[in-house]
PDB file of N, CA and C in Angstrom:
ATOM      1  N   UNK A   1       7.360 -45.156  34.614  1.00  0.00           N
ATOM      2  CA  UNK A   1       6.832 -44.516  33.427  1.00  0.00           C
ATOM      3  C   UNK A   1       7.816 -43.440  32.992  1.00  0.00           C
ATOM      4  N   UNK A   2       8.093 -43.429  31.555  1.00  0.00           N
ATOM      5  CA  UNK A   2       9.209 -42.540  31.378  1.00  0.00           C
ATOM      6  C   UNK A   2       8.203 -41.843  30.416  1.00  0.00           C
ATOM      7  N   UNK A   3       8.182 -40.202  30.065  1.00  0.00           N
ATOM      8  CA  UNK A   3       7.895 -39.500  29.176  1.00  0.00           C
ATOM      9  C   UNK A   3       8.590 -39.406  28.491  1.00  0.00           C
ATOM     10  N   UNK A   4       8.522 -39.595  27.053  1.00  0.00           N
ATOM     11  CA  UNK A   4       9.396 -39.021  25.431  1.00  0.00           C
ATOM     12  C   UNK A   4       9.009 -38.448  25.091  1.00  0.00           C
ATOM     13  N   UNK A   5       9.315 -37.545  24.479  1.00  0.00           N
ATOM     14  CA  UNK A   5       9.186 -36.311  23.419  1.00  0.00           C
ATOM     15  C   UNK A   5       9.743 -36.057  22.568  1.00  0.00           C
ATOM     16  N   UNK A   6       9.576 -35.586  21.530  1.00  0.00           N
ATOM     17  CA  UNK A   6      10.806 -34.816  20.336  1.00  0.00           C
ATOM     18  C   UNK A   6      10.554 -33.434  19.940  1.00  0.00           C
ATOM     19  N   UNK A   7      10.856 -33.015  20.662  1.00  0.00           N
ATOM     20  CA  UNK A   7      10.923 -31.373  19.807  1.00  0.00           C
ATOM     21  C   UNK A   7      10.828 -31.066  18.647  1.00  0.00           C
ATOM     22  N   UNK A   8      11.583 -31.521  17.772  1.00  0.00           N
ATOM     23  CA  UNK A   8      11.021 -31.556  16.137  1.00  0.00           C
ATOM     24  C   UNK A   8       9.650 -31.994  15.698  1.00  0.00           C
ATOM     25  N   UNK A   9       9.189 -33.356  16.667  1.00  0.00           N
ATOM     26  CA  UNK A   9       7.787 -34.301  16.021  1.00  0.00           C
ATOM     27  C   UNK A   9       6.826 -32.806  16.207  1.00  0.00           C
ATOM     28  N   UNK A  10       7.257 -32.469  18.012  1.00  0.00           N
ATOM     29  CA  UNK A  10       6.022 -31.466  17.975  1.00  0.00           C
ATOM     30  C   UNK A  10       5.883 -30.167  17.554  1.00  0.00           C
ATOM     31  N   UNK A  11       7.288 -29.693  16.637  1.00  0.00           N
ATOM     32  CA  UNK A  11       7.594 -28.462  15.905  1.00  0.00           C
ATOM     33  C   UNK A  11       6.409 -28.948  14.622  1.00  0.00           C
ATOM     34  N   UNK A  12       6.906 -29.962  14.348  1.00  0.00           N
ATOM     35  CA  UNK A  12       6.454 -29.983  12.801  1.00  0.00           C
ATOM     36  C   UNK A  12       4.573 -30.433  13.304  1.00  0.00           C
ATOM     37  N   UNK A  13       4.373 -31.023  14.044  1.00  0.00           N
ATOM     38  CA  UNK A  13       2.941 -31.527  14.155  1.00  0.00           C
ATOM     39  C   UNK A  13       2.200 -29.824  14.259  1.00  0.00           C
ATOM     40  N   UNK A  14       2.721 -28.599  14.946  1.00  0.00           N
ATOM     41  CA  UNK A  14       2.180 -27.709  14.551  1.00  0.00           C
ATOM     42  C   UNK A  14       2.087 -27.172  13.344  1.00  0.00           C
ATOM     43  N   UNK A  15       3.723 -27.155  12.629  1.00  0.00           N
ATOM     44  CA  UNK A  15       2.818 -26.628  11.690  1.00  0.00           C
ATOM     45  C   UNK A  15       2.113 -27.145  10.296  1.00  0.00           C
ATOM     46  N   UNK A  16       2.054 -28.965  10.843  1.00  0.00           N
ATOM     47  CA  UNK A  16       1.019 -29.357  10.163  1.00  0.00           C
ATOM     48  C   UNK A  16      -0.847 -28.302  10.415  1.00  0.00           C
ATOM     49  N   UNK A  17      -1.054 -28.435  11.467  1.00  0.00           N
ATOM     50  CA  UNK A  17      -2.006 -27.891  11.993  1.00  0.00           C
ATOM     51  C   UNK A  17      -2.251 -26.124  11.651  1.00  0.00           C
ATOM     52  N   UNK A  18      -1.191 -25.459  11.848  1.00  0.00           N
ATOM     53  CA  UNK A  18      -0.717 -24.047  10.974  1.00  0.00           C
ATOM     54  C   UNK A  18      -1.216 -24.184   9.890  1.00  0.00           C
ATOM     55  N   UNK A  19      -0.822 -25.324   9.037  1.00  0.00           N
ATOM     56  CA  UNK A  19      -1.608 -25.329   7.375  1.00  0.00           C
ATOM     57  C   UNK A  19      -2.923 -25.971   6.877  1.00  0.00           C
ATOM     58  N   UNK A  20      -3.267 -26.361   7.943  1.00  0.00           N
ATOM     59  CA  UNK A  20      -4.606 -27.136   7.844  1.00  0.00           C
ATOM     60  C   UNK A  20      -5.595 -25.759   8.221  1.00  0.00           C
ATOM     61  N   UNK A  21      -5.012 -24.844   8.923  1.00  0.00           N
ATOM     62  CA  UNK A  21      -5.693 -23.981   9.101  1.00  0.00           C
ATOM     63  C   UNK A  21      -5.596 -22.627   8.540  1.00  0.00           C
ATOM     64  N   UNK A  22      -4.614 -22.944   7.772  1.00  0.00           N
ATOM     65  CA  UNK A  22      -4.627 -21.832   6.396  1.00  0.00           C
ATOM     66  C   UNK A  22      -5.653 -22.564   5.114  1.00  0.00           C
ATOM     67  N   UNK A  23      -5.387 -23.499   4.997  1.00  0.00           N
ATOM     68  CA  UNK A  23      -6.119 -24.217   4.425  1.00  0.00           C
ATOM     69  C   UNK A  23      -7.855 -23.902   4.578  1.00  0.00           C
ATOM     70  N   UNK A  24      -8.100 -23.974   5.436  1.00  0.00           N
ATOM     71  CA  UNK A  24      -9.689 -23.650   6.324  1.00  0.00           C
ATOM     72  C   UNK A  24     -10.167 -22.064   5.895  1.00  0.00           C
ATOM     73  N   UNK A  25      -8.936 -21.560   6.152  1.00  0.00           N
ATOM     74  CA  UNK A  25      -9.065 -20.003   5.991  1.00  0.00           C
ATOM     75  C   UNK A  25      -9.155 -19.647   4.214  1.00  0.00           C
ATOM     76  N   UNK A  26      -8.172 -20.314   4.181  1.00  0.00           N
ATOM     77  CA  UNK A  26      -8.925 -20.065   2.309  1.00  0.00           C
ATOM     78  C   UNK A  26     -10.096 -20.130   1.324  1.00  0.00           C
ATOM     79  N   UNK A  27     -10.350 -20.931   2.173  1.00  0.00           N
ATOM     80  CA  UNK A  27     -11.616 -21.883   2.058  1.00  0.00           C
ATOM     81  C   UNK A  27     -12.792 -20.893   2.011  1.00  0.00           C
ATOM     82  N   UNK A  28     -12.792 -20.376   3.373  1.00  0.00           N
ATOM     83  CA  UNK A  28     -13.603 -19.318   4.186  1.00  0.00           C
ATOM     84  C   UNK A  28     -13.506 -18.516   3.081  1.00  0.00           C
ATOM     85  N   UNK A  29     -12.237 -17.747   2.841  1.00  0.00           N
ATOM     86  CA  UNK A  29     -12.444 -16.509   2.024  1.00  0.00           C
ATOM     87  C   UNK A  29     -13.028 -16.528   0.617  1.00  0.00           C
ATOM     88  N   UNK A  30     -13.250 -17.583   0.458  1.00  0.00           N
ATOM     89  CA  UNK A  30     -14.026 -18.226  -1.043  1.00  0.00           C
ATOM     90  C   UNK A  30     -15.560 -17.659  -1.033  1.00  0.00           C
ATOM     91  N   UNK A  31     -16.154 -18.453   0.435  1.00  0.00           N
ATOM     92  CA  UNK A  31     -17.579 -18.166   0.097  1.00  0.00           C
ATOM     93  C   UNK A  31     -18.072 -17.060   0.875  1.00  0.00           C
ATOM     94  N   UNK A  32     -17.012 -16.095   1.183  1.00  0.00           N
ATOM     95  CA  UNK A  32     -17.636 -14.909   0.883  1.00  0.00           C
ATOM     96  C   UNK A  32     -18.280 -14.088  -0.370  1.00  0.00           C
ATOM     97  N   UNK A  33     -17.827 -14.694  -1.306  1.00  0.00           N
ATOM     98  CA  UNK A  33     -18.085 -14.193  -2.826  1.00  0.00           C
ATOM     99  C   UNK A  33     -19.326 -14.809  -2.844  1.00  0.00           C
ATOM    100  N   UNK A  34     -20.105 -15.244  -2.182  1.00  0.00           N
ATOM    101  CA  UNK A  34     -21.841 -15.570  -1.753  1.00  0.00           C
ATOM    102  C   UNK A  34     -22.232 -15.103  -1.188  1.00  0.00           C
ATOM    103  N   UNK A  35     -21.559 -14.996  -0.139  1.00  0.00           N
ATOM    104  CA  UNK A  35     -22.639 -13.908   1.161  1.00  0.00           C
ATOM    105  C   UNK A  35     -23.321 -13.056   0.364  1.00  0.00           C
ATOM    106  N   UNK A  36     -24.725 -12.808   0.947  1.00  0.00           N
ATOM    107  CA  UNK A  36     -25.363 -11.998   0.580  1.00  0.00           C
ATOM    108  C   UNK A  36     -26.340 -11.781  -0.862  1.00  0.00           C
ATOM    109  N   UNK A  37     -25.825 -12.772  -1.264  1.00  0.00           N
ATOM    110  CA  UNK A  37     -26.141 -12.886  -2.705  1.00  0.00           C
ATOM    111  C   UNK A  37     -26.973 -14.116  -3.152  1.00  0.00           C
ATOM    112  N   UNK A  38     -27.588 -13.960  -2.227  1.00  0.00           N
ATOM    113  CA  UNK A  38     -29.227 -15.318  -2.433  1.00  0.00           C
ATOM    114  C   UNK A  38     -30.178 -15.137  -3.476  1.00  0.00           C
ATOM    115  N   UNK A  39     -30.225 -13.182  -3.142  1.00  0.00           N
ATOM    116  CA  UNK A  39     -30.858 -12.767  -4.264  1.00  0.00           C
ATOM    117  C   UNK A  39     -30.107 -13.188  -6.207  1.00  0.00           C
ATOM    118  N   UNK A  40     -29.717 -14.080  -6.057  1.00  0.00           N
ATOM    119  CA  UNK A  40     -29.500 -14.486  -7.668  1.00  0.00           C
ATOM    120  C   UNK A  40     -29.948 -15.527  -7.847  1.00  0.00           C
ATOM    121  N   UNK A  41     -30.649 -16.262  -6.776  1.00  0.00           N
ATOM    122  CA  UNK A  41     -31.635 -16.835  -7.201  1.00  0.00           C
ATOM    123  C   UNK A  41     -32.739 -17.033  -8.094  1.00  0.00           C
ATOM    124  N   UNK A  42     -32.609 -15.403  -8.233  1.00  0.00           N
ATOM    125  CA  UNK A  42     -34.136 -15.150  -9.227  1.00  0.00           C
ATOM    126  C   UNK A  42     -35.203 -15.064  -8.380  1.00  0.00           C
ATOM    127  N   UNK A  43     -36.265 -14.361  -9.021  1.00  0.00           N
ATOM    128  CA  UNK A  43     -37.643 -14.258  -8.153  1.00  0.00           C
ATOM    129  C   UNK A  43     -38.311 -15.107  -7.574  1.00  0.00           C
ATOM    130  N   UNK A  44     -38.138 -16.585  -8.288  1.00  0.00           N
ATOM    131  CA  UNK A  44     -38.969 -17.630  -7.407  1.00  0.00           C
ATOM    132  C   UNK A  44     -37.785 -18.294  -6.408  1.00  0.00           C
ATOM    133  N   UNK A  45     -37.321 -18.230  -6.270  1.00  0.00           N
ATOM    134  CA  UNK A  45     -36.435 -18.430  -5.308  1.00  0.00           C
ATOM    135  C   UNK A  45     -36.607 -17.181  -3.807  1.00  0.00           C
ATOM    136  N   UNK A  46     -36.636 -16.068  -4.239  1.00  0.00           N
ATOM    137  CA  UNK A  46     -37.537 -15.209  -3.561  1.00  0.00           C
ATOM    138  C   UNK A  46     -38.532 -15.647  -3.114  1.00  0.00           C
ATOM    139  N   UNK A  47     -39.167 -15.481  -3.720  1.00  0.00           N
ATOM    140  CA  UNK A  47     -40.978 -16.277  -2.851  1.00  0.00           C
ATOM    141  C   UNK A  47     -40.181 -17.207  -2.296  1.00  0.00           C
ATOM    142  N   UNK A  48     -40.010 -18.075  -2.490  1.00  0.00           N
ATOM    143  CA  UNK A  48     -39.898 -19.489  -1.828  1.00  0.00           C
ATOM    144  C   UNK A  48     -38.631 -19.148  -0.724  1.00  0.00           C
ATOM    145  N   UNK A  49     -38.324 -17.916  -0.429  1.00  0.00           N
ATOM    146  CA  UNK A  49     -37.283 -18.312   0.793  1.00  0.00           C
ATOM    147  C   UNK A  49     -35.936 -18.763   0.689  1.00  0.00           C
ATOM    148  N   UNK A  50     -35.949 -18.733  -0.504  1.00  0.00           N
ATOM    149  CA  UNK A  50     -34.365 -20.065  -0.519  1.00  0.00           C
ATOM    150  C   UNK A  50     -33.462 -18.589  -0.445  1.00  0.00           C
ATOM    151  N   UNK A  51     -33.297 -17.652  -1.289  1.00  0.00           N
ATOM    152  CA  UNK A  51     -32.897 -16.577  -1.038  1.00  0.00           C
ATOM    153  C   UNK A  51     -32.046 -16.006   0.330  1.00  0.00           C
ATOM    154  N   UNK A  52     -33.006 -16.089   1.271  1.00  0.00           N
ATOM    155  CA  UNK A  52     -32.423 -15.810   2.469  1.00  0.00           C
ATOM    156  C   UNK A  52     -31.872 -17.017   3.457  1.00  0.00           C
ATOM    157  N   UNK A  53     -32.673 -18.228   2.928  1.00  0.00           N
ATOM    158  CA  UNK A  53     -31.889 -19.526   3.558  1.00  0.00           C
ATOM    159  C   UNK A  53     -30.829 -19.814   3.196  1.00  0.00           C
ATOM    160  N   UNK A  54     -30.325 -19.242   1.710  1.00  0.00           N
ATOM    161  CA  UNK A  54     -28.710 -19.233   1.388  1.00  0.00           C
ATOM    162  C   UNK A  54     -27.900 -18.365   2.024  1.00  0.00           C
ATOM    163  N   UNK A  55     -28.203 -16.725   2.517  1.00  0.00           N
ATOM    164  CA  UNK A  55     -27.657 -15.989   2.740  1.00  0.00           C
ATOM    165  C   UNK A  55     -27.476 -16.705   4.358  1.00  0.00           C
ATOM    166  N   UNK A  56     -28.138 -17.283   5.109  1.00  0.00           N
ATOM    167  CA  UNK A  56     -28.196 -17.614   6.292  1.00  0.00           C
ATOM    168  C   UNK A  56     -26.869 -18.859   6.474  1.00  0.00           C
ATOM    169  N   UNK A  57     -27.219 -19.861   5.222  1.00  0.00           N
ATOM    170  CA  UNK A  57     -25.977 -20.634   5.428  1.00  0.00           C
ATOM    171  C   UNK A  57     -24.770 -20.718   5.054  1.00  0.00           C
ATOM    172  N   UNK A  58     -24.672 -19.610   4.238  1.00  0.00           N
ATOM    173  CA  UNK A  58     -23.541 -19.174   4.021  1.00  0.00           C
ATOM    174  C   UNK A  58     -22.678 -18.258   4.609  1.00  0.00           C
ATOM    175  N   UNK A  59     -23.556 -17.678   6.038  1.00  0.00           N
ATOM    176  CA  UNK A  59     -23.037 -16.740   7.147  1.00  0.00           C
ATOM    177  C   UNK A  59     -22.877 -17.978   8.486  1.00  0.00           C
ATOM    178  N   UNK A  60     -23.119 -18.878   8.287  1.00  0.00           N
ATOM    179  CA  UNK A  60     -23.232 -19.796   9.419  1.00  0.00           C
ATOM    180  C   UNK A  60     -21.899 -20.626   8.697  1.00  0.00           C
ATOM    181  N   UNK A  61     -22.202 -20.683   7.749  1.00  0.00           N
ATOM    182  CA  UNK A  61     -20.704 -21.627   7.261  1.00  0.00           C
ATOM    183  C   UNK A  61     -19.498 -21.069   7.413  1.00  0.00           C
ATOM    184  N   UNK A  62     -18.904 -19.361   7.315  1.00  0.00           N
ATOM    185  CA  UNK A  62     -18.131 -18.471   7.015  1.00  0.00           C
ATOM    186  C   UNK A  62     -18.069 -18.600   8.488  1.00  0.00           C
ATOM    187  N   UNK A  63     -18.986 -18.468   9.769  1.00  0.00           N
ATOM    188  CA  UNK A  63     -18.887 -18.097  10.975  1.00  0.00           C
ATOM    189  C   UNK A  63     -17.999 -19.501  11.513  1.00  0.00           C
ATOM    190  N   UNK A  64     -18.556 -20.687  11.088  1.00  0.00           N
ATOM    191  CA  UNK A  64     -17.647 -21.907  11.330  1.00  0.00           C
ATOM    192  C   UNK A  64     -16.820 -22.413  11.182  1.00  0.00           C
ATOM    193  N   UNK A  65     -16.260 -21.397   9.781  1.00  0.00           N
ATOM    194  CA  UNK A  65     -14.923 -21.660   9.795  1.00  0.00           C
ATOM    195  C   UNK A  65     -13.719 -20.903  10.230  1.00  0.00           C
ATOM    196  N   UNK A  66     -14.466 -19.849  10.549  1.00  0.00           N
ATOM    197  CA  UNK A  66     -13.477 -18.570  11.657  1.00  0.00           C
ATOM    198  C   UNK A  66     -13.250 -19.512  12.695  1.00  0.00           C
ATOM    199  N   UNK A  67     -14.605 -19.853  13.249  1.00  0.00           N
ATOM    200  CA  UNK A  67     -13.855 -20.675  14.506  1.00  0.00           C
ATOM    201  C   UNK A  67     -13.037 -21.703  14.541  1.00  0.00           C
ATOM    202  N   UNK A  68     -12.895 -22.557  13.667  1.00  0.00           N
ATOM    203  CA  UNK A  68     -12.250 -23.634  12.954  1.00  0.00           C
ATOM    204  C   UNK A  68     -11.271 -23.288  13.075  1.00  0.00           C
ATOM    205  N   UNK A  69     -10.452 -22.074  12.255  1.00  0.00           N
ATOM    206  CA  UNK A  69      -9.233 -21.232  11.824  1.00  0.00           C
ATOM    207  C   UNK A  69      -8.738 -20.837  13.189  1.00  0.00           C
ATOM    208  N   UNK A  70      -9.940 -20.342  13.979  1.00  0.00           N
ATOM    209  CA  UNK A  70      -9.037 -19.966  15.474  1.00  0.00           C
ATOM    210  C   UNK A  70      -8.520 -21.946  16.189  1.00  0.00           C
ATOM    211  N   UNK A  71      -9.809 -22.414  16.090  1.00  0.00           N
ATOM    212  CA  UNK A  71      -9.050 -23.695  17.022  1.00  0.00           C
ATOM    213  C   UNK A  71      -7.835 -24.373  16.274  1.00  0.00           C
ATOM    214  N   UNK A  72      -7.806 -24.685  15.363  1.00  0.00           N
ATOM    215  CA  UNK A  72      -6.573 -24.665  14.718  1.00  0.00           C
ATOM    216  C   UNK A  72      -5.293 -24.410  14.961  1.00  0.00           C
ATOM    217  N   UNK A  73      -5.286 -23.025  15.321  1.00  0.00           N
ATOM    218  CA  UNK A  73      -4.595 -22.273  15.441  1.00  0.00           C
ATOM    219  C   UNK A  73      -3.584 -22.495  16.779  1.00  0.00           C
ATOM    220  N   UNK A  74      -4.771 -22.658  17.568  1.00  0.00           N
ATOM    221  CA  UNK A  74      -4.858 -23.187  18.973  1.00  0.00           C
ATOM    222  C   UNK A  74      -3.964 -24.363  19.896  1.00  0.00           C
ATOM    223  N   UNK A  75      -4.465 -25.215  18.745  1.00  0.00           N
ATOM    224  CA  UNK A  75      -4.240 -26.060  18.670  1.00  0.00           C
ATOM    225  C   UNK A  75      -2.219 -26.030  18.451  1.00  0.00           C
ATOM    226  N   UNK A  76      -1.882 -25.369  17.329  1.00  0.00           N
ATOM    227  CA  UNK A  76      -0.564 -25.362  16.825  1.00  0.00           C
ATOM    228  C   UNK A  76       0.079 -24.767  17.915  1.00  0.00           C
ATOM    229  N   UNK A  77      -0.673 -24.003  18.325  1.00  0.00           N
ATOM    230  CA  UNK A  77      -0.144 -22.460  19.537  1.00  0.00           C
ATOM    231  C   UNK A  77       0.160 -23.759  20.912  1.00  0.00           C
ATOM    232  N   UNK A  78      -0.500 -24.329  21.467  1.00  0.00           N
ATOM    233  CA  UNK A  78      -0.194 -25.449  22.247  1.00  0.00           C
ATOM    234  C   UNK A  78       0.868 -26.172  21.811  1.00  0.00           C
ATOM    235  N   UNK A  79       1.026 -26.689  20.662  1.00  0.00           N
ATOM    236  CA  UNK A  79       1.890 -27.557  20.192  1.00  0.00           C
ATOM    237  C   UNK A  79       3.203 -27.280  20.956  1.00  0.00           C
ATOM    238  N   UNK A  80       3.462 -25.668  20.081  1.00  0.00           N
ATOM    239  CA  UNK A  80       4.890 -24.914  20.246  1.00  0.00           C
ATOM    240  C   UNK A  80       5.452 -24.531  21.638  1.00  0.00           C
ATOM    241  N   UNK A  81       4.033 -24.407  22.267  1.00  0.00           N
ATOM    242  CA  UNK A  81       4.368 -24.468  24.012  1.00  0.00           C
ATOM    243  C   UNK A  81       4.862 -25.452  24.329  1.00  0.00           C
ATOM    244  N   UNK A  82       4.145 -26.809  24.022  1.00  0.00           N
ATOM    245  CA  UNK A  82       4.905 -27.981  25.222  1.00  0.00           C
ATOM    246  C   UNK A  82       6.541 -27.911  24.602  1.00  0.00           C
ATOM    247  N   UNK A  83       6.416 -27.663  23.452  1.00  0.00           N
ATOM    248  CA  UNK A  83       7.539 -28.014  22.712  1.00  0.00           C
ATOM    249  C   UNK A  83       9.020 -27.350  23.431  1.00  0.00           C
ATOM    250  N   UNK A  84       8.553 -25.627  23.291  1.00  0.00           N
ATOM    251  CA  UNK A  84       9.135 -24.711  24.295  1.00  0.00           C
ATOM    252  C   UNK A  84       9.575 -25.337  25.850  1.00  0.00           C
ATOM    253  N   UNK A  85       8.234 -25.752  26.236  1.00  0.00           N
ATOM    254  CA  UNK A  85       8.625 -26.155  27.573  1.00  0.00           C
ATOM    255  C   UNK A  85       9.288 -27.336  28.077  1.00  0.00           C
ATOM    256  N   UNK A  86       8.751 -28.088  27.176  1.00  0.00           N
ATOM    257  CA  UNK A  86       9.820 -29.597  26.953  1.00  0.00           C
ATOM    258  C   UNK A  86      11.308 -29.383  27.345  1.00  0.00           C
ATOM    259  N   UNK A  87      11.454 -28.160  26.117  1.00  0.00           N
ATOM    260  CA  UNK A  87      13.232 -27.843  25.663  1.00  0.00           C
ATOM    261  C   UNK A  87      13.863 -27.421  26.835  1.00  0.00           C
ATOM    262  N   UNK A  88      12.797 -26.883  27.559  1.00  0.00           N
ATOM    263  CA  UNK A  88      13.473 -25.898  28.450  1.00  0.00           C
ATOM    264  C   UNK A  88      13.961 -26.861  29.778  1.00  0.00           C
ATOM    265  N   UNK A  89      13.178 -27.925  30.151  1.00  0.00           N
ATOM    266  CA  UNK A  89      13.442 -29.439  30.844  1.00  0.00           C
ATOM    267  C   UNK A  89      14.244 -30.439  30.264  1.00  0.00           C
ATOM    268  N   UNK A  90      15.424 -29.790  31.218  1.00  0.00           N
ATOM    269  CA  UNK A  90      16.748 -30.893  31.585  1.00  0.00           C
ATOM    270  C   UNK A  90      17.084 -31.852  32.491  1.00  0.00           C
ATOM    271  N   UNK A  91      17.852 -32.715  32.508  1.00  0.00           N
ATOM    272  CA  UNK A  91      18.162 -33.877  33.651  1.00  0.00           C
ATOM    273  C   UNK A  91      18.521 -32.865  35.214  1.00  0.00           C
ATOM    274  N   UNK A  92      19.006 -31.699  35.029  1.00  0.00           N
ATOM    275  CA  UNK A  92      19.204 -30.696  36.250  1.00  0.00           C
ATOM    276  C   UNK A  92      17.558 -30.924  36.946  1.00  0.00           C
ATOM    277  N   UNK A  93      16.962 -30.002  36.381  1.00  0.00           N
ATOM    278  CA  UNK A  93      15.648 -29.561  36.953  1.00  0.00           C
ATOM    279  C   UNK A  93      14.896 -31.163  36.873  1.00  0.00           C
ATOM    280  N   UNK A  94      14.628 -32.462  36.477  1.00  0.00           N
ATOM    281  CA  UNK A  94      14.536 -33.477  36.590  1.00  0.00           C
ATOM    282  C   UNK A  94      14.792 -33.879  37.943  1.00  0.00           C
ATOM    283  N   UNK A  95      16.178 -33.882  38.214  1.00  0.00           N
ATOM    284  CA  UNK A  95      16.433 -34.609  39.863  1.00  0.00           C
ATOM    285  C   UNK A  95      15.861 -33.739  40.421  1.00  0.00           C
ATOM    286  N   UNK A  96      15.576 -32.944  40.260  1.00  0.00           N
ATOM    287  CA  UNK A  96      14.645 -32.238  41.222  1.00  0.00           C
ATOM    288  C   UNK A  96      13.401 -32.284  42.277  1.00  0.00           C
ATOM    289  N   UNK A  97      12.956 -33.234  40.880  1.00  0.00           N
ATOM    290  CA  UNK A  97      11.884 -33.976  41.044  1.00  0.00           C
ATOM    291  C   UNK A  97      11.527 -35.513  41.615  1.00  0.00           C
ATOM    292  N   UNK A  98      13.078 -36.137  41.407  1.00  0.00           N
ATOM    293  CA  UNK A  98      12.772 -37.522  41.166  1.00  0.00           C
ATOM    294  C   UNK A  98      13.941 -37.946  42.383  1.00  0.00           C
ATOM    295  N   UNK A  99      13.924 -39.247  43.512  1.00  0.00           N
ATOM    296  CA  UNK A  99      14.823 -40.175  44.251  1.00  0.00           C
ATOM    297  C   UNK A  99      16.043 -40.222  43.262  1.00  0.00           C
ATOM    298  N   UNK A 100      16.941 -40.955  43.442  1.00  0.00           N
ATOM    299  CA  UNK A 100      18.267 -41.283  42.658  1.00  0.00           C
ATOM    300  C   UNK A 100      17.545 -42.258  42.158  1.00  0.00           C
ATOM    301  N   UNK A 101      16.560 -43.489  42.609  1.00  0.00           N
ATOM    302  CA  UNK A 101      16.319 -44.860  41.959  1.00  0.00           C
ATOM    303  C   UNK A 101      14.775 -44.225  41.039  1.00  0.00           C
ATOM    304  N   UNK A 102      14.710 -42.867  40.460  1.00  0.00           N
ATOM    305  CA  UNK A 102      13.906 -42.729  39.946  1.00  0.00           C
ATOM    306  C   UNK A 102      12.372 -42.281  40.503  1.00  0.00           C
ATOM    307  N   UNK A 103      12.161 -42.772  41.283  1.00  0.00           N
ATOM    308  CA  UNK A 103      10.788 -42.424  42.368  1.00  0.00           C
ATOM    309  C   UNK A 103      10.479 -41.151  42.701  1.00  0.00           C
ATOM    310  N   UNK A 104       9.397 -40.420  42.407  1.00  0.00           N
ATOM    311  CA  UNK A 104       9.174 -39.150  43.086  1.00  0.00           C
ATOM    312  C   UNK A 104       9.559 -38.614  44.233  1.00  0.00           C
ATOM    313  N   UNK A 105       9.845 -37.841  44.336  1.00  0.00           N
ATOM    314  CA  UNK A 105      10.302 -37.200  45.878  1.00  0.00           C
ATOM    315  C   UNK A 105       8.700 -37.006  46.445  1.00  0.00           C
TER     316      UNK A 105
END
């Protein structure tokens, strides 16, 4: 079994993921311009609750996409590690590991 890698695939696969999660985050900062603001519902919307069932899902939506924005993030932040650590693994530190015919030590 041989491992491949490319340092570039997994440079750039982060910061695909980097912008997917700016992306997310923009998003987020949108419906804050709702929070809180159920009350424009109008009064029967009041009685009836919807009022605060908006303010509720629109703090549950904002809360899901923080976390979103962090795994994301996470996600890219891993990327750049293996990537790092990949680079840093040469055919030196390799035999290190491996028989001359390839086989684990």
């Amino acid at each position: 079994m041989t491992l491949q890698a490319s340092i570039e695939d997994l440079l750039e696969a982060a910061a695909g993921w980097d912008g997917v999660s700016d992306e997310v985050s923009t998003a987020s900062l949108e419906l804050w311009t709702g929070s809180g603001q159920g009350h424009q519902f109008g009064w029967f919307a009041q009685r009836a609750g919807i009022d605060s069932e908006h303010n509720q899902f629109i703090t549950s939506m904002i809360s899901a996409m923080s976390n979103g924005v962090y795994q994301l993030h996470c996600m890219a932040e891993a990327l750049r590690h293996t990537a790092k650590d990949f680079g840093a693994t040469d055919v030196s530190v390799a035999d290190e590991f491996h028989n001359p015919d390839g086989t684990p030590t």
